[in-house]
PDB file of N, CA and C in Angstrom:
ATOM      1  N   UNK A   1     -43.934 -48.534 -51.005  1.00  0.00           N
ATOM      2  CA  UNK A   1     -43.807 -48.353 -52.446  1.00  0.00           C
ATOM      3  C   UNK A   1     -45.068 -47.801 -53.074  1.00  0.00           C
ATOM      4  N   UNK A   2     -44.870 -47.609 -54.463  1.00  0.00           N
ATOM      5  CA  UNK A   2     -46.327 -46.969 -55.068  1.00  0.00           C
ATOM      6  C   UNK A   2     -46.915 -48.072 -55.231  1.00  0.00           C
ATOM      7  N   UNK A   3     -48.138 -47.991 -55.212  1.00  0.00           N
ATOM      8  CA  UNK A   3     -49.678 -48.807 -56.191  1.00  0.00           C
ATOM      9  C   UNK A   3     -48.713 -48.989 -57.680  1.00  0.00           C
ATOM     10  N   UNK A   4     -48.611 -50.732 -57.709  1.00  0.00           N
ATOM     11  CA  UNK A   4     -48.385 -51.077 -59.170  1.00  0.00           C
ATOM     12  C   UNK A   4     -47.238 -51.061 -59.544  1.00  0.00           C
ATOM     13  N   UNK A   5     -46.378 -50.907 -58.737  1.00  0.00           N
ATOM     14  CA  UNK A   5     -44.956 -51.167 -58.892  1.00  0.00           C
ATOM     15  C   UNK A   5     -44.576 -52.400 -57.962  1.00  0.00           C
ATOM     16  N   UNK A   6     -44.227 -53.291 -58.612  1.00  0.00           N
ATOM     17  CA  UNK A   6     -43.859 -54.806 -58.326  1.00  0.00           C
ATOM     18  C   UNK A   6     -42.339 -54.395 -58.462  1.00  0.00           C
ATOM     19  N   UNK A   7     -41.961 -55.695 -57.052  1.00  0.00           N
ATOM     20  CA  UNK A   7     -40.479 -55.849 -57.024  1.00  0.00           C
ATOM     21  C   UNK A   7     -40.288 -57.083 -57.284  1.00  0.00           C
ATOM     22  N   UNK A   8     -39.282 -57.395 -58.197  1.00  0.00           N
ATOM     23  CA  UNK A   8     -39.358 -59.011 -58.278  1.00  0.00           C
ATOM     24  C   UNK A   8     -38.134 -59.626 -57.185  1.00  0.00           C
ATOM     25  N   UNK A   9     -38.019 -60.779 -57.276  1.00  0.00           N
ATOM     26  CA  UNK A   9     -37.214 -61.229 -56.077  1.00  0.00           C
ATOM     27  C   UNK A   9     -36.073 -62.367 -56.915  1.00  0.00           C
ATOM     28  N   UNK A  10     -34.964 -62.312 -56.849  1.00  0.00           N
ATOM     29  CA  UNK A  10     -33.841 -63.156 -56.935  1.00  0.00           C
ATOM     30  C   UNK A  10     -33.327 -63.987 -56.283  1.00  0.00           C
ATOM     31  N   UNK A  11     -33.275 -65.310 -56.593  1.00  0.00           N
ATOM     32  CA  UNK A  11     -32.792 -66.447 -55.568  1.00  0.00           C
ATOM     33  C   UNK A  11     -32.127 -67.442 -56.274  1.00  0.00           C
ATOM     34  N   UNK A  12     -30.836 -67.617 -55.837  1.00  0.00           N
ATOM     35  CA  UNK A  12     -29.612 -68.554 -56.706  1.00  0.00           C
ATOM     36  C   UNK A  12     -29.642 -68.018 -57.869  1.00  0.00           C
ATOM     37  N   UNK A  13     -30.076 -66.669 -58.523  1.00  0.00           N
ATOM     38  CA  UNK A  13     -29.046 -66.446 -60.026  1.00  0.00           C
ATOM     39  C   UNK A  13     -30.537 -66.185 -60.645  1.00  0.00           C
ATOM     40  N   UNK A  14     -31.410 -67.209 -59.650  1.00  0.00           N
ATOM     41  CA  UNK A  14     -32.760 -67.377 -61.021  1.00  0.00           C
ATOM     42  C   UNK A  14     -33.561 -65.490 -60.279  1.00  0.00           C
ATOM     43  N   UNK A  15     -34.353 -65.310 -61.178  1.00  0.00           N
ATOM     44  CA  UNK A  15     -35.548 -64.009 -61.205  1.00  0.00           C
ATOM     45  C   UNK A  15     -36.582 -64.535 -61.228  1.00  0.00           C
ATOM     46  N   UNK A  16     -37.604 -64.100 -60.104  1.00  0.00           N
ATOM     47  CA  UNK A  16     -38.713 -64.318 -59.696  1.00  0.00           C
ATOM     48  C   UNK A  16     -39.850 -63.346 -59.833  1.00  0.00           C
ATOM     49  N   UNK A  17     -41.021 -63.273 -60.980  1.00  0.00           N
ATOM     50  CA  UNK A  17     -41.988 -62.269 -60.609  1.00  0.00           C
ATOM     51  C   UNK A  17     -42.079 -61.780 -58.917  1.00  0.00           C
ATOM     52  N   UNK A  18     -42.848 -60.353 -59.215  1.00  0.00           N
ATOM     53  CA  UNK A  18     -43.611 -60.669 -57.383  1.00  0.00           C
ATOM     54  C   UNK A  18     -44.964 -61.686 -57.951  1.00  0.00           C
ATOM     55  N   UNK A  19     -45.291 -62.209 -56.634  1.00  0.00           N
ATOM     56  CA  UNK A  19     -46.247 -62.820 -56.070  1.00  0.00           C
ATOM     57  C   UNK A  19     -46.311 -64.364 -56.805  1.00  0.00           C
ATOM     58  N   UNK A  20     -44.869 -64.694 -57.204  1.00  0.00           N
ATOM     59  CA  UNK A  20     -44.556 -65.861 -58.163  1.00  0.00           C
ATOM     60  C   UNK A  20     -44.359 -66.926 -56.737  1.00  0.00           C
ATOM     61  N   UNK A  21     -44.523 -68.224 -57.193  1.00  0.00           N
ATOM     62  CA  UNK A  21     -44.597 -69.187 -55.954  1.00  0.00           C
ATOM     63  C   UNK A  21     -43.857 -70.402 -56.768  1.00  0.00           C
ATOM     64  N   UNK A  22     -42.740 -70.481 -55.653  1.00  0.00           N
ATOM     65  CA  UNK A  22     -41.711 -71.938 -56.568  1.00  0.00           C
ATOM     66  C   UNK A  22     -41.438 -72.830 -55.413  1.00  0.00           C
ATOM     67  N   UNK A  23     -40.936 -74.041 -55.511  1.00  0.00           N
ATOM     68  CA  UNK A  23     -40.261 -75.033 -54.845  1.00  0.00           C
ATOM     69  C   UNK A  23     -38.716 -74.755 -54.811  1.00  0.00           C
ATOM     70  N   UNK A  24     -38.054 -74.350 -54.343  1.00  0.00           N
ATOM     71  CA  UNK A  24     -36.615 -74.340 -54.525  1.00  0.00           C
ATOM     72  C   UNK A  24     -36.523 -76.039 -53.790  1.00  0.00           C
ATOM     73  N   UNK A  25     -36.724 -76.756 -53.368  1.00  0.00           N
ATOM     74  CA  UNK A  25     -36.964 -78.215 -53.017  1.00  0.00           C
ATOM     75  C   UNK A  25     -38.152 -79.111 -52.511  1.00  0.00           C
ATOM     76  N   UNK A  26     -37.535 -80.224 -52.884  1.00  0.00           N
ATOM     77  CA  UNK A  26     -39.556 -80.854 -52.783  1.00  0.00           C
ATOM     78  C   UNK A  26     -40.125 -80.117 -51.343  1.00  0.00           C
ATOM     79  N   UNK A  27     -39.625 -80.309 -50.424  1.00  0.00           N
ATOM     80  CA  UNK A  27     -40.126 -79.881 -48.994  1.00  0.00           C
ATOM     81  C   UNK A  27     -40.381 -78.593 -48.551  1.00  0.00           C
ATOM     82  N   UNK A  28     -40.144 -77.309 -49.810  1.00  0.00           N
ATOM     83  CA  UNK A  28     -39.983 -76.090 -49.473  1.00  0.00           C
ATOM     84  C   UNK A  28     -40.666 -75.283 -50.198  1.00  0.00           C
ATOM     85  N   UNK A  29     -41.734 -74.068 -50.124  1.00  0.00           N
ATOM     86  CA  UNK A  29     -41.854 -73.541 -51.126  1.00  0.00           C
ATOM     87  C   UNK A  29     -42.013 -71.853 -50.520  1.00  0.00           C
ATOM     88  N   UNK A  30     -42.156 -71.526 -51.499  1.00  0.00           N
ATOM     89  CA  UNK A  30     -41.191 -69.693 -51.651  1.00  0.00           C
ATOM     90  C   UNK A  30     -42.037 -69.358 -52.271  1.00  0.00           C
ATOM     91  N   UNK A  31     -42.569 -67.600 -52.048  1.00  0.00           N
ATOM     92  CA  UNK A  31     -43.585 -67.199 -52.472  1.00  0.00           C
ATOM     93  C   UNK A  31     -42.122 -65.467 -52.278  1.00  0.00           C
ATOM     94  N   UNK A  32     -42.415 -64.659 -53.784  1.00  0.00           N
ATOM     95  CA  UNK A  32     -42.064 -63.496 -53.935  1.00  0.00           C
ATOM     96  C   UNK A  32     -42.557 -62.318 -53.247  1.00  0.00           C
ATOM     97  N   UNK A  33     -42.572 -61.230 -52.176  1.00  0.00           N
ATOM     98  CA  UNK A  33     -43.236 -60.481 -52.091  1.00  0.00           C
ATOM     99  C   UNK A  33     -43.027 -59.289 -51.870  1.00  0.00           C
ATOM    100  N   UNK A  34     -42.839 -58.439 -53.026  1.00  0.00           N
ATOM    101  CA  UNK A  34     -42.188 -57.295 -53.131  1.00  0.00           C
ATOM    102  C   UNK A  34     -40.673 -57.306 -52.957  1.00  0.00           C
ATOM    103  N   UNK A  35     -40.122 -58.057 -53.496  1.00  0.00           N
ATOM    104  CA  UNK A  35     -38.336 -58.087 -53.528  1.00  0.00           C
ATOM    105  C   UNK A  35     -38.451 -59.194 -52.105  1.00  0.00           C
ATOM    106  N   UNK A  36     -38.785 -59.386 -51.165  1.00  0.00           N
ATOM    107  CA  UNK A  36     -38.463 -60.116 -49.903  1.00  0.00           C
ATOM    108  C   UNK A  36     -38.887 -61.733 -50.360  1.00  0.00           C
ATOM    109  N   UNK A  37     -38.154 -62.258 -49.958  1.00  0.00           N
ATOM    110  CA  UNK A  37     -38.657 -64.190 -50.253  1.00  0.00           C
ATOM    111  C   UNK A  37     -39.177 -64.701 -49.211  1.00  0.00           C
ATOM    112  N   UNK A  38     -40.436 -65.173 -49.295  1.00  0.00           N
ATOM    113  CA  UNK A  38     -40.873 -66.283 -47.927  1.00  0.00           C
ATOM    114  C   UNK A  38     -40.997 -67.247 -48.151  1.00  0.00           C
ATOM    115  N   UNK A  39     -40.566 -68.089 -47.191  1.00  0.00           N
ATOM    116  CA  UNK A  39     -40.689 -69.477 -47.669  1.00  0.00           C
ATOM    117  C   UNK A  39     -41.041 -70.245 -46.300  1.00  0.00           C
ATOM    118  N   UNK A  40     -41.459 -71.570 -46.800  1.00  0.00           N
ATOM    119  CA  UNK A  40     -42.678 -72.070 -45.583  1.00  0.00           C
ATOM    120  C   UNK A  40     -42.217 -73.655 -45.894  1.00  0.00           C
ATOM    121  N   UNK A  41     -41.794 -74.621 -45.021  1.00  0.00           N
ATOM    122  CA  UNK A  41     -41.463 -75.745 -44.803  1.00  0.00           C
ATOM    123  C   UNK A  41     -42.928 -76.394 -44.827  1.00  0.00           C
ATOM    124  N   UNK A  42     -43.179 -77.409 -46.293  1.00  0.00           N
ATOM    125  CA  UNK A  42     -44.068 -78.164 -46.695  1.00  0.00           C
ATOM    126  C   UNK A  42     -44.367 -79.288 -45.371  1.00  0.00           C
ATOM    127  N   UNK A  43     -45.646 -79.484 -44.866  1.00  0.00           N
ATOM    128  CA  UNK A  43     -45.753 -79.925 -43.641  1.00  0.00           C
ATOM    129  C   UNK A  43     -46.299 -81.424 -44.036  1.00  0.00           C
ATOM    130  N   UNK A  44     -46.343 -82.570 -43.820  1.00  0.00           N
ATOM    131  CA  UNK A  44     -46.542 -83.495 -44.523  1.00  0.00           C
ATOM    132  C   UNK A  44     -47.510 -84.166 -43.305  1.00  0.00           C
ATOM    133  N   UNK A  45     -48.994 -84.702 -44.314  1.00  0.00           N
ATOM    134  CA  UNK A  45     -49.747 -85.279 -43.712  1.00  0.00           C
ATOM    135  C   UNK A  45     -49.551 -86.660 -43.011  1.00  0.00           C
ATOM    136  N   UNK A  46     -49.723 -87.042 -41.922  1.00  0.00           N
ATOM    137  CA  UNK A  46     -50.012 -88.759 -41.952  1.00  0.00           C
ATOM    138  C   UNK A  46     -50.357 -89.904 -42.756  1.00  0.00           C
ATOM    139  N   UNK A  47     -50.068 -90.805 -43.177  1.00  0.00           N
ATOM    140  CA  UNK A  47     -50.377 -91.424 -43.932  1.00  0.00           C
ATOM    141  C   UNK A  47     -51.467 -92.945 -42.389  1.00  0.00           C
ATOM    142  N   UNK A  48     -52.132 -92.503 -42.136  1.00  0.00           N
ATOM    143  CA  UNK A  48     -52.713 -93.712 -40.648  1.00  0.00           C
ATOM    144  C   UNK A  48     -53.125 -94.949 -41.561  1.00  0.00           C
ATOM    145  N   UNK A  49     -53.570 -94.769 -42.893  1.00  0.00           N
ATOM    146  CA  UNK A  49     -54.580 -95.994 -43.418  1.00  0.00           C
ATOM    147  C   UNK A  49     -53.556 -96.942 -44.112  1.00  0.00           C
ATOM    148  N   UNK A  50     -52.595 -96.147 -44.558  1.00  0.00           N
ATOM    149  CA  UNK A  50     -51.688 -96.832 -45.477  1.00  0.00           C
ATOM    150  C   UNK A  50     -50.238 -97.488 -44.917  1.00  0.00           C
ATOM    151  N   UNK A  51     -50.629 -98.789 -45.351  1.00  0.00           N
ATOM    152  CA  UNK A  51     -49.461 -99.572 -45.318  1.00  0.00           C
ATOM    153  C   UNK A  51     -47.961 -99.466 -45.833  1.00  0.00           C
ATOM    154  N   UNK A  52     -48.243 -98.663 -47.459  1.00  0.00           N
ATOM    155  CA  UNK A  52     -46.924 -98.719 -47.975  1.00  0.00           C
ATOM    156  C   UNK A  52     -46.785 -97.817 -48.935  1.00  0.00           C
ATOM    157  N   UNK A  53     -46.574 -96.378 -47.940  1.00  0.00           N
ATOM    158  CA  UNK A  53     -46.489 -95.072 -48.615  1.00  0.00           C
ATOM    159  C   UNK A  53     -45.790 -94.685 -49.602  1.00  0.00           C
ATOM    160  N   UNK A  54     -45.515 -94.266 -50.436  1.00  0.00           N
ATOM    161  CA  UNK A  54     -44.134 -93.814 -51.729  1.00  0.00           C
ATOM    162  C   UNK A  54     -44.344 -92.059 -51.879  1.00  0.00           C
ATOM    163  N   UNK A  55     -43.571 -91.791 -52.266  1.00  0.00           N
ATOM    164  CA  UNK A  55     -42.958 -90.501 -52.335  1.00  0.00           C
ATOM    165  C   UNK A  55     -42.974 -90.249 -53.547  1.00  0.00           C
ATOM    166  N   UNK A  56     -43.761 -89.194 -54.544  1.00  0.00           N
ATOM    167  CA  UNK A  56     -43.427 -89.533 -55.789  1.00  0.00           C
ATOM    168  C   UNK A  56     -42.166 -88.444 -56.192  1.00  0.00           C
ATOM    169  N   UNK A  57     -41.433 -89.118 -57.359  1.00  0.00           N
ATOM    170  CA  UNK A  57     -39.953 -88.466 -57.911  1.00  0.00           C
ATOM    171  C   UNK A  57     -40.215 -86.468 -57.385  1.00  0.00           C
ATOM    172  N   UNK A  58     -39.529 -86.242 -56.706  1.00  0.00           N
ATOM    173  CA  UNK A  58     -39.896 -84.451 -56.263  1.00  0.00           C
ATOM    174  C   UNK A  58     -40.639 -84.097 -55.759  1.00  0.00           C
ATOM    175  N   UNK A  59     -41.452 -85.023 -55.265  1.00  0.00           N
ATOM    176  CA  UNK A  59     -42.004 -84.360 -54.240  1.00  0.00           C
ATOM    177  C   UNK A  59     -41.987 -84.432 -52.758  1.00  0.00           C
ATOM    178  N   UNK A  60     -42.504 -83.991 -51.883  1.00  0.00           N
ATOM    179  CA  UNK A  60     -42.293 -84.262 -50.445  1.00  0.00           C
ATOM    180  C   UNK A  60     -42.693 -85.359 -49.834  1.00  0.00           C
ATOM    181  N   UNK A  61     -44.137 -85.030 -50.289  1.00  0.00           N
ATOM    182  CA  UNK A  61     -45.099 -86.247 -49.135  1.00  0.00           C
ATOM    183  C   UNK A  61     -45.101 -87.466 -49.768  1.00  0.00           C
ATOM    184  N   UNK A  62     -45.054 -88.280 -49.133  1.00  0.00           N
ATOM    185  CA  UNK A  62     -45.608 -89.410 -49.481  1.00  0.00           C
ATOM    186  C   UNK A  62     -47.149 -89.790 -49.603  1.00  0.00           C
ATOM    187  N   UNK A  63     -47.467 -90.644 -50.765  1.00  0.00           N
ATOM    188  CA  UNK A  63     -48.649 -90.571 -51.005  1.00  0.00           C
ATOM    189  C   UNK A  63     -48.932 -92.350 -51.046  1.00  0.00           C
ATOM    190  N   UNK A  64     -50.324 -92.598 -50.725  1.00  0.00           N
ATOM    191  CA  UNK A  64     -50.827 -94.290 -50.740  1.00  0.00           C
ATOM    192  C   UNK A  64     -51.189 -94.323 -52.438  1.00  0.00           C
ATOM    193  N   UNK A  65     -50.194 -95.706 -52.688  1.00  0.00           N
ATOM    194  CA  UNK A  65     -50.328 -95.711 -53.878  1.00  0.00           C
ATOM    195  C   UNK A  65     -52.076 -96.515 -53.803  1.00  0.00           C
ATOM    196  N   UNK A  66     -52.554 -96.871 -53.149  1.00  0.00           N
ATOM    197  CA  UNK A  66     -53.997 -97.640 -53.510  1.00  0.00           C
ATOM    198  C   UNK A  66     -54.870 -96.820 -52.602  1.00  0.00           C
ATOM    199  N   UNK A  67     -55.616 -96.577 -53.166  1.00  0.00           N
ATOM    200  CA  UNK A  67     -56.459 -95.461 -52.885  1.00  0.00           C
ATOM    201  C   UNK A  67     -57.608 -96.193 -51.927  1.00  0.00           C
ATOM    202  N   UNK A  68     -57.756 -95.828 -50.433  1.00  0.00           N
ATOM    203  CA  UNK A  68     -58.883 -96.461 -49.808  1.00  0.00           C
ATOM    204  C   UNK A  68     -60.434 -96.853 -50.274  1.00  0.00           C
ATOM    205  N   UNK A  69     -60.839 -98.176 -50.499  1.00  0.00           N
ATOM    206  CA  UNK A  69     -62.299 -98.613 -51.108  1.00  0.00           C
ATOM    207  C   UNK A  69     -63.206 -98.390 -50.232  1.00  0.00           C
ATOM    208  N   UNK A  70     -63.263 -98.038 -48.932  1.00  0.00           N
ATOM    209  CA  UNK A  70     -63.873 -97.583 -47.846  1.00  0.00           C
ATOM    210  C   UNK A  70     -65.422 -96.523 -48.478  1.00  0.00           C
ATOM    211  N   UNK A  71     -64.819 -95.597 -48.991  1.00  0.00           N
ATOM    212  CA  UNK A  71     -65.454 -94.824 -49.461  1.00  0.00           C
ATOM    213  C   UNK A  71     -65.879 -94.646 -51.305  1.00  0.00           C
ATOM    214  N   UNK A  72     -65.479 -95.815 -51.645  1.00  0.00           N
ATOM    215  CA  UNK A  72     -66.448 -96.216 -53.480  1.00  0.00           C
ATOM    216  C   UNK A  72     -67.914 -96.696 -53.356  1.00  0.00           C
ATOM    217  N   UNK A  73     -68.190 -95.555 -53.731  1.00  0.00           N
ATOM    218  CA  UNK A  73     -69.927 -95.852 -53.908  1.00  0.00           C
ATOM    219  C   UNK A  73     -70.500 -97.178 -54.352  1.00  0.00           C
ATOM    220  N   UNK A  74     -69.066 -97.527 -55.795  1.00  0.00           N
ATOM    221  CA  UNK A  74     -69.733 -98.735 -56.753  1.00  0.00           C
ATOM    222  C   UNK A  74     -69.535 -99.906 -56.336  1.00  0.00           C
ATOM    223  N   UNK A  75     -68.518 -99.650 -54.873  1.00  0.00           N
ATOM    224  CA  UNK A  75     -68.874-101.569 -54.110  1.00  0.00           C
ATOM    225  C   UNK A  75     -69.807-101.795 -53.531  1.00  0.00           C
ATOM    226  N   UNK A  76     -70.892-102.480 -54.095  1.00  0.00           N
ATOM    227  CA  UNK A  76     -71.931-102.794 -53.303  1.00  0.00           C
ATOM    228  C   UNK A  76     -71.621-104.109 -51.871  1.00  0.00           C
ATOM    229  N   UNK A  77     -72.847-104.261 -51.648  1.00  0.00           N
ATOM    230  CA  UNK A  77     -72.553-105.550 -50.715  1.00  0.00           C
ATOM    231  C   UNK A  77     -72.998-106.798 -51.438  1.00  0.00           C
TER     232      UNK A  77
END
């Protein structure tokens, strides 16, 4: 194509700039590029420290709701 001519990309009905980046689901996300759609399966970290992971509403990963004290400067001994 020429320099500066963007293709936008269509998916389920909706219109997508180029180089626009969406979730079509928590686990998935889609990037426009020049009329073609790519999309890349959200890879989800380990959770090793945490006991009792949650998922927040839409999104993929699960996240530790209490954040490790391991590393707070302001607990002294």
């Amino acid at each position: 194509g020429e320099d500066g001519e963007e293709i936008a990309c269509t998916q389920n009905g909706q219109m997508y700039l180029n180089r626009d980046i969406w979730k079509p689901s928590p686990c998935q996300i889609c990037v426009c590029d020049n009329g073609a759609i790519l999309c890349d399966e959200i890879q989800c970290q380990d959770l090793l420290e945490c006991e009792n992971p949650q998922v927040p509403p839409g999104e993929c990963c699960p996240v530790c709701p209490h954040t490790p004290r391991d590393f707070d400067p302001t607990i002294g001994k």
